[in-house]
C-alpha atoms as a PDB file:
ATOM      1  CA  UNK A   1     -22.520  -1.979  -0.790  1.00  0.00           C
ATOM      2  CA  UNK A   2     -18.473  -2.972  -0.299  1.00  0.00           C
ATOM      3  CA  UNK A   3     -16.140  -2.545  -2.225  1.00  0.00           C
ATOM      4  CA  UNK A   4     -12.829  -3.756  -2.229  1.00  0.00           C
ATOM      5  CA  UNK A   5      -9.398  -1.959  -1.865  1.00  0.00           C
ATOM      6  CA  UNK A   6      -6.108  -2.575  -1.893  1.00  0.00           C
ATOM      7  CA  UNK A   7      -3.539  -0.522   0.442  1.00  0.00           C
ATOM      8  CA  UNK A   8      -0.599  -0.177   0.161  1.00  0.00           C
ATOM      9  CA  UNK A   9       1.987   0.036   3.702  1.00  0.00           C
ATOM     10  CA  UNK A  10       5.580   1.334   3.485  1.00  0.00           C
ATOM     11  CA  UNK A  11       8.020   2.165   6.203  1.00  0.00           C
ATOM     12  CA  UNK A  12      11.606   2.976   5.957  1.00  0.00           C
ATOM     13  CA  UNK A  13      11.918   4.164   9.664  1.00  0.00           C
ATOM     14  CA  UNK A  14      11.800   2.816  13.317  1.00  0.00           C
ATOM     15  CA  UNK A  15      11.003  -0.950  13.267  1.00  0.00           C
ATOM     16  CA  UNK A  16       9.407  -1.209  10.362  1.00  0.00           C
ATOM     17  CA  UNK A  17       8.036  -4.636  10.591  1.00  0.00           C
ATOM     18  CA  UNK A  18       6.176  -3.667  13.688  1.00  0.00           C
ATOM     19  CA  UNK A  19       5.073  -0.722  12.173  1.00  0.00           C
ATOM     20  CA  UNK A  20       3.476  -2.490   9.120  1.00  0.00           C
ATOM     21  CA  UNK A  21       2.359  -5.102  11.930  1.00  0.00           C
ATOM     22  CA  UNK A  22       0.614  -2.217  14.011  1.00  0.00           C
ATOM     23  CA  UNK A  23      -0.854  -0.318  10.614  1.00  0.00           C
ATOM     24  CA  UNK A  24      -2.676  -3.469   9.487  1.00  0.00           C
ATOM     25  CA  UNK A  25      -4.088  -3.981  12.630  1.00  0.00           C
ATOM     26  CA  UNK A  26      -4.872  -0.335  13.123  1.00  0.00           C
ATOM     27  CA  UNK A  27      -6.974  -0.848  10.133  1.00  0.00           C
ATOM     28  CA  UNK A  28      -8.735  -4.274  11.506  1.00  0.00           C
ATOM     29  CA  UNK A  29      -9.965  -2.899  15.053  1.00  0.00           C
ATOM     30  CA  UNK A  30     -12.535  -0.204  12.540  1.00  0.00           C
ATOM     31  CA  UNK A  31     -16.010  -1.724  12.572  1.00  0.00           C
ATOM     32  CA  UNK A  32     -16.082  -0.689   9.151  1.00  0.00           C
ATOM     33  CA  UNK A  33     -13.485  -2.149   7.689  1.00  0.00           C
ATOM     34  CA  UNK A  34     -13.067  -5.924   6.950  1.00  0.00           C
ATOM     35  CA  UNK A  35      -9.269  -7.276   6.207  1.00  0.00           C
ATOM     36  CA  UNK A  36      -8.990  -9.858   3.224  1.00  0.00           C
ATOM     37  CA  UNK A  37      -6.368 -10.985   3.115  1.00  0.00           C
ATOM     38  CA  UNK A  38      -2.265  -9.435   3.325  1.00  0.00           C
ATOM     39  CA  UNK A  39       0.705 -10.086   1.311  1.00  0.00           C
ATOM     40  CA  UNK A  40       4.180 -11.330   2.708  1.00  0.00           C
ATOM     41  CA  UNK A  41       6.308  -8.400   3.352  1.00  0.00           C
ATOM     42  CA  UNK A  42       8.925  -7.275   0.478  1.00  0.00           C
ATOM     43  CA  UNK A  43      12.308  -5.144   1.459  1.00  0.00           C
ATOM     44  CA  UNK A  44      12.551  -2.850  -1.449  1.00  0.00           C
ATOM     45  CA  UNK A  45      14.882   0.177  -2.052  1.00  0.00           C
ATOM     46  CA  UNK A  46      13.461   3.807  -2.343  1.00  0.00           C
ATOM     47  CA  UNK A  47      12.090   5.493  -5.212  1.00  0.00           C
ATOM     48  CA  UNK A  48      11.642   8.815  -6.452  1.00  0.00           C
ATOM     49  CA  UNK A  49      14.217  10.202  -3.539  1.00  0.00           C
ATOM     50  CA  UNK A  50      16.632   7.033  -2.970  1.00  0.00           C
ATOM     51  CA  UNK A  51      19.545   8.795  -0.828  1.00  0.00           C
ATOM     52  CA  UNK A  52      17.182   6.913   2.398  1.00  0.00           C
ATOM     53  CA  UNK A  53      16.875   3.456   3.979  1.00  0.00           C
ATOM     54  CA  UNK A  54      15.281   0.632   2.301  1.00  0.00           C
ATOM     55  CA  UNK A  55      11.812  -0.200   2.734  1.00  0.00           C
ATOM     56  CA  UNK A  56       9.307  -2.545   3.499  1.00  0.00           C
ATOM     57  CA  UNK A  57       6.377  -2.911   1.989  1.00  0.00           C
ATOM     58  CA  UNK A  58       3.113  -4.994   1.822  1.00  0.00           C
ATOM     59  CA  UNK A  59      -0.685  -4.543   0.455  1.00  0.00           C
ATOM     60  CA  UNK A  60      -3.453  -5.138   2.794  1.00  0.00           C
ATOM     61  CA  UNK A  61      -6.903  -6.127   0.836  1.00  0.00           C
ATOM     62  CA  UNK A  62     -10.484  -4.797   2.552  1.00  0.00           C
ATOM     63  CA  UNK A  63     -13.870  -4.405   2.182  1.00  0.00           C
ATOM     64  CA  UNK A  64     -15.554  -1.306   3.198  1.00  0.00           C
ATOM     65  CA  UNK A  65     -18.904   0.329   2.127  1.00  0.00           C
ATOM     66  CA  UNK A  66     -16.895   3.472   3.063  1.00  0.00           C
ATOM     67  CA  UNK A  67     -16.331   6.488   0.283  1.00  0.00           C
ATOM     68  CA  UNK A  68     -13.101   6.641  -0.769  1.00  0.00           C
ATOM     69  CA  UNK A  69     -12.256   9.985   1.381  1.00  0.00           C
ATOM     70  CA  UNK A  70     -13.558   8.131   3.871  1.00  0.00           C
ATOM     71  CA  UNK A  71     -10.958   5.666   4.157  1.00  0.00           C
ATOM     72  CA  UNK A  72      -8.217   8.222   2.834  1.00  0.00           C
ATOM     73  CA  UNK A  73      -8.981  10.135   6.100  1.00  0.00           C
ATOM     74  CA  UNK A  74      -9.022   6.704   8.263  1.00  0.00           C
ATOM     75  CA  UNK A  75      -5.667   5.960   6.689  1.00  0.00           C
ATOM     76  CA  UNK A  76      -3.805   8.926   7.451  1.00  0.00           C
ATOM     77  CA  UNK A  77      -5.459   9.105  10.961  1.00  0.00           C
ATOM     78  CA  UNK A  78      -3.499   5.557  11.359  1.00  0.00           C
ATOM     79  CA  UNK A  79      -0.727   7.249   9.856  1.00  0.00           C
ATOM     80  CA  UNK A  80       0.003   9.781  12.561  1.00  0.00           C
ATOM     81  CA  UNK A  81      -1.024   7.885  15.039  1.00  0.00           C
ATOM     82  CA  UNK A  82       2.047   5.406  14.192  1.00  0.00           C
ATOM     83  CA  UNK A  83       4.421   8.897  14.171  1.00  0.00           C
ATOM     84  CA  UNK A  84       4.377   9.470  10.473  1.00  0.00           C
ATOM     85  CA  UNK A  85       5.579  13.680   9.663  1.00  0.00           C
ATOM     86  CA  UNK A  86       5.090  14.959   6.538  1.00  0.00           C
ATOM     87  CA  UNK A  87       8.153  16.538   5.718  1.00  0.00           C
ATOM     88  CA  UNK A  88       9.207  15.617   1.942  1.00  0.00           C
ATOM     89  CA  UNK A  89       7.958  14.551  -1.212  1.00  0.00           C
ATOM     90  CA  UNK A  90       8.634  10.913  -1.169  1.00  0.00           C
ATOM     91  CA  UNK A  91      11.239  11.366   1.752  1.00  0.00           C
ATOM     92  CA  UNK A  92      11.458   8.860   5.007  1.00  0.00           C
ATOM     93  CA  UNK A  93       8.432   8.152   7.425  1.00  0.00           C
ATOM     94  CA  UNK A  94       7.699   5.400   9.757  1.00  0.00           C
ATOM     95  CA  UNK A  95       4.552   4.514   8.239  1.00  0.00           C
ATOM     96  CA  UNK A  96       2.895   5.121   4.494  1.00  0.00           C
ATOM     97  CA  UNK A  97      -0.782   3.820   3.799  1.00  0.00           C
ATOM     98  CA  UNK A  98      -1.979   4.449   0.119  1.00  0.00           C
ATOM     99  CA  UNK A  99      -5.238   3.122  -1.362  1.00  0.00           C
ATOM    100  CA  UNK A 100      -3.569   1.258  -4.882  1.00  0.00           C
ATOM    101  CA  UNK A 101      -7.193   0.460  -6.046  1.00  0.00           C
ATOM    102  CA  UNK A 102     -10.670   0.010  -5.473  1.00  0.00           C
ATOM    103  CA  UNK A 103     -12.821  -2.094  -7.508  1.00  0.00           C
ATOM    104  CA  UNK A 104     -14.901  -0.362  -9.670  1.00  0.00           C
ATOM    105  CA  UNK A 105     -13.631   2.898  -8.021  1.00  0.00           C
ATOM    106  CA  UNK A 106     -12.272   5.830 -10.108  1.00  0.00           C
ATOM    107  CA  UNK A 107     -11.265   9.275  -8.021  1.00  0.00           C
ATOM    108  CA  UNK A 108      -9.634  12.245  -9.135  1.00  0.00           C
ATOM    109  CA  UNK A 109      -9.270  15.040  -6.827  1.00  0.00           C
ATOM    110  CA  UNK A 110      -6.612  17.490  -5.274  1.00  0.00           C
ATOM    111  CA  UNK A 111      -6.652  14.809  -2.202  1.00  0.00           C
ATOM    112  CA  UNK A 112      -7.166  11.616  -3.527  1.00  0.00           C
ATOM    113  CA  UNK A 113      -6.863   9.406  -6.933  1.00  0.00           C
ATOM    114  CA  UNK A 114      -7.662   5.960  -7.432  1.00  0.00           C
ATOM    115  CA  UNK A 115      -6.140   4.110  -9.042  1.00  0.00           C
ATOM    116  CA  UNK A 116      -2.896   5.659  -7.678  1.00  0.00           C
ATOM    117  CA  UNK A 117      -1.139   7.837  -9.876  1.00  0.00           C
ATOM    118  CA  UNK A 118       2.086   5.699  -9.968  1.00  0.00           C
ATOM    119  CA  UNK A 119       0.936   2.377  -9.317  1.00  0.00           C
ATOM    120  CA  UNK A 120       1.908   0.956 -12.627  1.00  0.00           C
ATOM    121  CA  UNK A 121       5.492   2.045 -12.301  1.00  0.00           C
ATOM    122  CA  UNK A 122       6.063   1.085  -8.953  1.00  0.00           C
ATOM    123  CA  UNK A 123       6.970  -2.580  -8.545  1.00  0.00           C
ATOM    124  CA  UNK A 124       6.973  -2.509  -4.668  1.00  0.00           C
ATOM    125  CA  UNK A 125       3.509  -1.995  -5.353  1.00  0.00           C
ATOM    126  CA  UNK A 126       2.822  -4.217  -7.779  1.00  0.00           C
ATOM    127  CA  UNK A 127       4.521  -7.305  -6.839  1.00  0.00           C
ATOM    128  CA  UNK A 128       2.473  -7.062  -3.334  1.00  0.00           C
ATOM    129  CA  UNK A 129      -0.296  -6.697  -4.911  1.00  0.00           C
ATOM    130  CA  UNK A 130      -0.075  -8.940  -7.152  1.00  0.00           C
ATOM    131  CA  UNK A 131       0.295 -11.825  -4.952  1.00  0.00           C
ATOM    132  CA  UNK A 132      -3.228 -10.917  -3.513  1.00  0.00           C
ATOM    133  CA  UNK A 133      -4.711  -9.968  -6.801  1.00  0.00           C
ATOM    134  CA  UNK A 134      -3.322 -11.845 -10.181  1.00  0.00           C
ATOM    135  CA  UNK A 135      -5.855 -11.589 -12.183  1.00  0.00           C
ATOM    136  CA  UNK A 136      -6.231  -7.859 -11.723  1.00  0.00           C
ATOM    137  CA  UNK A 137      -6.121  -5.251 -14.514  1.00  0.00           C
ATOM    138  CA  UNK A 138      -4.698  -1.928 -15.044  1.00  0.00           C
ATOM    139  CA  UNK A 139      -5.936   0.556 -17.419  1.00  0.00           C
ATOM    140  CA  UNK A 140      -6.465  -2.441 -20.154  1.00  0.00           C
ATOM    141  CA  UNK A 141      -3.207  -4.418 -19.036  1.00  0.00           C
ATOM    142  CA  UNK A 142      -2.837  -7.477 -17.060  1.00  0.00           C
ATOM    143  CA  UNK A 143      -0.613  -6.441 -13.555  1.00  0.00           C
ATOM    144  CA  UNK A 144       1.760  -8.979 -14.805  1.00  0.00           C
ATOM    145  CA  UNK A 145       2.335  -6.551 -17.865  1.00  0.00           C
ATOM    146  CA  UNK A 146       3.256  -3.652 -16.062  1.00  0.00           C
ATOM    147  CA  UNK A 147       5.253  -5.274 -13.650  1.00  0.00           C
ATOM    148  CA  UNK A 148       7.584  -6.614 -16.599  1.00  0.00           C
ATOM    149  CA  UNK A 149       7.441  -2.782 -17.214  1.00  0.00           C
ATOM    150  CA  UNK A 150       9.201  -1.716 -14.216  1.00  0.00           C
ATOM    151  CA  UNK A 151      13.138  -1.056 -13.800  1.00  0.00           C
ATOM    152  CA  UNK A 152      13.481  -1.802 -10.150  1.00  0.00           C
ATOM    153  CA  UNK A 153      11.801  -5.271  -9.283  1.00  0.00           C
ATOM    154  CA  UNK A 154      15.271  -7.582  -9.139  1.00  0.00           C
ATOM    155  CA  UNK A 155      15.554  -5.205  -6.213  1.00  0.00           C
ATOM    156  CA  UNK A 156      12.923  -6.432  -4.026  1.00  0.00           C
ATOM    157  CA  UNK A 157      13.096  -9.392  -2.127  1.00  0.00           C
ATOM    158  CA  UNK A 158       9.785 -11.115   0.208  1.00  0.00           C
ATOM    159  CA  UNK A 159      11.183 -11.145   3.846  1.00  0.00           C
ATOM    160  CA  UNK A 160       8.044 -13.231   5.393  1.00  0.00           C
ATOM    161  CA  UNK A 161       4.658 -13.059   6.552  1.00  0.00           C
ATOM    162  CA  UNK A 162       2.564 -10.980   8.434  1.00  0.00           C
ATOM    163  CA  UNK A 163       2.421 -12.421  11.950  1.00  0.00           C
ATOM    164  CA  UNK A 164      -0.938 -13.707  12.312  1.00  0.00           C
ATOM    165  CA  UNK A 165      -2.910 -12.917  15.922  1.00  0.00           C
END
């Protein structure tokens, strides 16, 4: 059966729009994988560690019948084959890809958890997502709730769309 996910992209190093570019595409070319739909890109600053460049982000929505480890591994795979090094909690890297939800999906282990942890505080997550998923709700609030929530979305700002190939 699918199910649907949202992932998240980040990059803060190299050129990042290419990067995010590369990662969603990375992500199309798996026979198991079927891409949705993708938000605009948004330039936000960093969080948790903010001495770093700004970022760009986007959400990517699939369908997969894969587990969720599954498409954790796929998504890191992607990661280092874009460069990403693991060197810092929350530090730089070319590329980030983090499953932000699943329908009807719930994981909690040392390698995975969905919904992600900080999802609900993060507006460069939310506001992405949101634009491909409005209606969507979060532990008994409406996205638009915890967005309002958040401390950093005046600092984000939609630089354009995904080129389309």
């Amino acid at each position: 059966m699918m199910t649907k996910y949202y992932i998240g992209l980040g990059s803060n190093l190299g050129e990042r729009q290419n990067l995010l570019q590369e990662a969603v595409r990375q992500l199309g070319l798996l026979p198991e994988i079927q891409i949705q739909a993708v938000s605009h890109m948004y330039e936000t600053p960093p969080w948790g560690k903010t001495d770093q460049p700004p970022f760009l982000n986007a959400v990517v929505k699939i369908r997969t019948d894969w587990q969720p480890e599954q498409l954790c591994s796929a998504c890191q795979h992607i990661e280092q084959m874009l460069g990403r090094v693991r060197k810092e909690k929350w530090g730089a890297r070319t590329i980030d890809l983090d499953i932000l939800w699943g329908d009807d999906v719930c994981c909690h282990n040392e390698r995975l958890t969905i919904p992600h942890p900080y999802l609900k505080e993060r507006a460069f997550a939310l506001i992405p997502l949101q634009e491909l998923a409005p209606d969507l709700v979060i532990d008994g609030q409406a996205i638009d709730v915890w967005l309002e929530k958040t401390r950093d979305r005046e600092n984000i700002r939609c630089t354009g769309l995904f080129k389309r190939e």
